[in-house]
C-alpha atoms as a PDB file:
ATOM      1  CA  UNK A   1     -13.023  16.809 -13.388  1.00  0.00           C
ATOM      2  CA  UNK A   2     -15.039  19.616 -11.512  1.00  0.00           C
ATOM      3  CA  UNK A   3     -14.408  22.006 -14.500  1.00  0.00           C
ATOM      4  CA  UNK A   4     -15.461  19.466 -17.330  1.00  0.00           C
ATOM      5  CA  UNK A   5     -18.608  18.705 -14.926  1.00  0.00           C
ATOM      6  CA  UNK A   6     -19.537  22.237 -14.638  1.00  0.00           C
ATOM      7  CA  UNK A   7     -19.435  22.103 -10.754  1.00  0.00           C
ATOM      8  CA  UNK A   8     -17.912  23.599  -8.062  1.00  0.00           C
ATOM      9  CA  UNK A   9     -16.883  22.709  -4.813  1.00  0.00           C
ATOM     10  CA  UNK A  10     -19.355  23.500  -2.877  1.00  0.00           C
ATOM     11  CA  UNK A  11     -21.767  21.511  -5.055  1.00  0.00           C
ATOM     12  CA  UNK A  12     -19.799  18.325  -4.562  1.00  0.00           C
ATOM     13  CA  UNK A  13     -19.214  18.682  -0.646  1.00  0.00           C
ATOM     14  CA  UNK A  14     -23.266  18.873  -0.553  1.00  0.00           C
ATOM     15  CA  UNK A  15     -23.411  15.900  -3.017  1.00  0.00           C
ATOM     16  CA  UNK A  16     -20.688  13.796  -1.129  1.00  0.00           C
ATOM     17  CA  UNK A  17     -21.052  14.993   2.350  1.00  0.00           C
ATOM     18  CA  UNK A  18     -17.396  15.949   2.402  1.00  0.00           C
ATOM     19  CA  UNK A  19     -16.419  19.069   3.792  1.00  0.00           C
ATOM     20  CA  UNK A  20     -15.279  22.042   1.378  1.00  0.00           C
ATOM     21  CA  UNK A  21     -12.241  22.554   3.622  1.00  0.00           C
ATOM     22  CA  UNK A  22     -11.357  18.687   2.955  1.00  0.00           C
ATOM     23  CA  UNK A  23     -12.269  18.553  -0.382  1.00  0.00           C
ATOM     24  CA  UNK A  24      -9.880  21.244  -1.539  1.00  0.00           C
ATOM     25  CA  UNK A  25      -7.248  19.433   0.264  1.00  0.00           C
ATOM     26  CA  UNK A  26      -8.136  16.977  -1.710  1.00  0.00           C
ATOM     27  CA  UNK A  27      -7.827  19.188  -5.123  1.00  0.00           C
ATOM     28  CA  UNK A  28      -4.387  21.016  -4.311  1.00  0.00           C
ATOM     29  CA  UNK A  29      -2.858  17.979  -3.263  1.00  0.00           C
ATOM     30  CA  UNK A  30      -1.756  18.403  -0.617  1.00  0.00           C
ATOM     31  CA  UNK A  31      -3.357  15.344   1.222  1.00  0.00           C
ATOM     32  CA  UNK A  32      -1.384  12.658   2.541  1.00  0.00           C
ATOM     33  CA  UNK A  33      -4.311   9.872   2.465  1.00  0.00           C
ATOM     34  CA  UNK A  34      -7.923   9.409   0.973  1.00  0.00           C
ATOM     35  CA  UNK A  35     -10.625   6.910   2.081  1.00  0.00           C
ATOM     36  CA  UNK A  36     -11.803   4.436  -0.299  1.00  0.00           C
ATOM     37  CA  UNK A  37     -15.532   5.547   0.440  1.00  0.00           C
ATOM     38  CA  UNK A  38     -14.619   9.324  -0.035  1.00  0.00           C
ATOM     39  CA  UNK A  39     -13.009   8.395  -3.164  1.00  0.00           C
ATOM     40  CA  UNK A  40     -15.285   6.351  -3.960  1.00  0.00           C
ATOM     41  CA  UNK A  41     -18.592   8.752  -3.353  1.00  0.00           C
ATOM     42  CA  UNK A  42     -16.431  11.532  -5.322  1.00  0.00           C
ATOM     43  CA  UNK A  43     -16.336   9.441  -8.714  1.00  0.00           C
ATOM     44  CA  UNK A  44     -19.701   8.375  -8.613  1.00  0.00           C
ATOM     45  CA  UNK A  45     -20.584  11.693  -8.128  1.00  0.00           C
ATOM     46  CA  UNK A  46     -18.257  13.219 -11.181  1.00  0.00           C
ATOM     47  CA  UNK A  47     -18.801   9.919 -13.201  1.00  0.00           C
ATOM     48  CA  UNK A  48     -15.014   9.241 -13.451  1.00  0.00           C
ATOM     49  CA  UNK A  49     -12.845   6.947 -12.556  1.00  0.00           C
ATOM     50  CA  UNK A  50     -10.022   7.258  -9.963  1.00  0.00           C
ATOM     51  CA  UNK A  51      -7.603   7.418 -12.423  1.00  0.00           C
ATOM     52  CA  UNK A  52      -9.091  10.333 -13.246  1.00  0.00           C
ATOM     53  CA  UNK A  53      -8.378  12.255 -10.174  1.00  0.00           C
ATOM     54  CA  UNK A  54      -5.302  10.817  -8.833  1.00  0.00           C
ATOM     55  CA  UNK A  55      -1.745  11.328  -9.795  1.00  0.00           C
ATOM     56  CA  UNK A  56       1.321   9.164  -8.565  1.00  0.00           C
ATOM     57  CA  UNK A  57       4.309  11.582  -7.709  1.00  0.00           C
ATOM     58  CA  UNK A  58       7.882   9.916  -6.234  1.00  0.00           C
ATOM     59  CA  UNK A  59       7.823  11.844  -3.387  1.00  0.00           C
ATOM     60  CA  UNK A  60      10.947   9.610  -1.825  1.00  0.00           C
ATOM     61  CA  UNK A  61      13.394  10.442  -4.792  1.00  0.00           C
ATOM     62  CA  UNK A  62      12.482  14.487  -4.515  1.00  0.00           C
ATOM     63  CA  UNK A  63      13.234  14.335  -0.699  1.00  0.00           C
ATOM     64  CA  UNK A  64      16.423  12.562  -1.396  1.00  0.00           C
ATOM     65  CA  UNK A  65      18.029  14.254  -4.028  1.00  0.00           C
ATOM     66  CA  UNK A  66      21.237  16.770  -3.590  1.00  0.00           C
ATOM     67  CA  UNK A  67      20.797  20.425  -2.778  1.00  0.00           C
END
């Protein structure tokens, strides 16, 4: 959503008062949790919906399968 709104980072950490550190937790996925009020500042920011920016993976059948 950042590339198809022509912004970067540090553009939306100024505009939602998130951290850049945070916020590209946010985009590599590797966060465990997201508050509804960051999420929610982020897609009124990019005009988007959550859907947009989150992704279920099954993390519980990848940790449990066979070597």
């Amino acid at each position: 959503m950042l590339a198809k709104r022509k912004m970067r980072l540090n553009d939306l950490s100024a505009a939602v008062g998130v951290s850049v550190p945070n916020l590209s937790i946010l985009k590599t996925g590797k966060a465990k949790a997201i508050r509804f009020s960051t999420l929610e500042a982020i897609c009124q920011v990019l005009q988007c919906q959550p859907g947009d920016l989150l992704e279920y993976r099954d993390s519980v059948s990848s940790e449990c399968e066979p070597s």
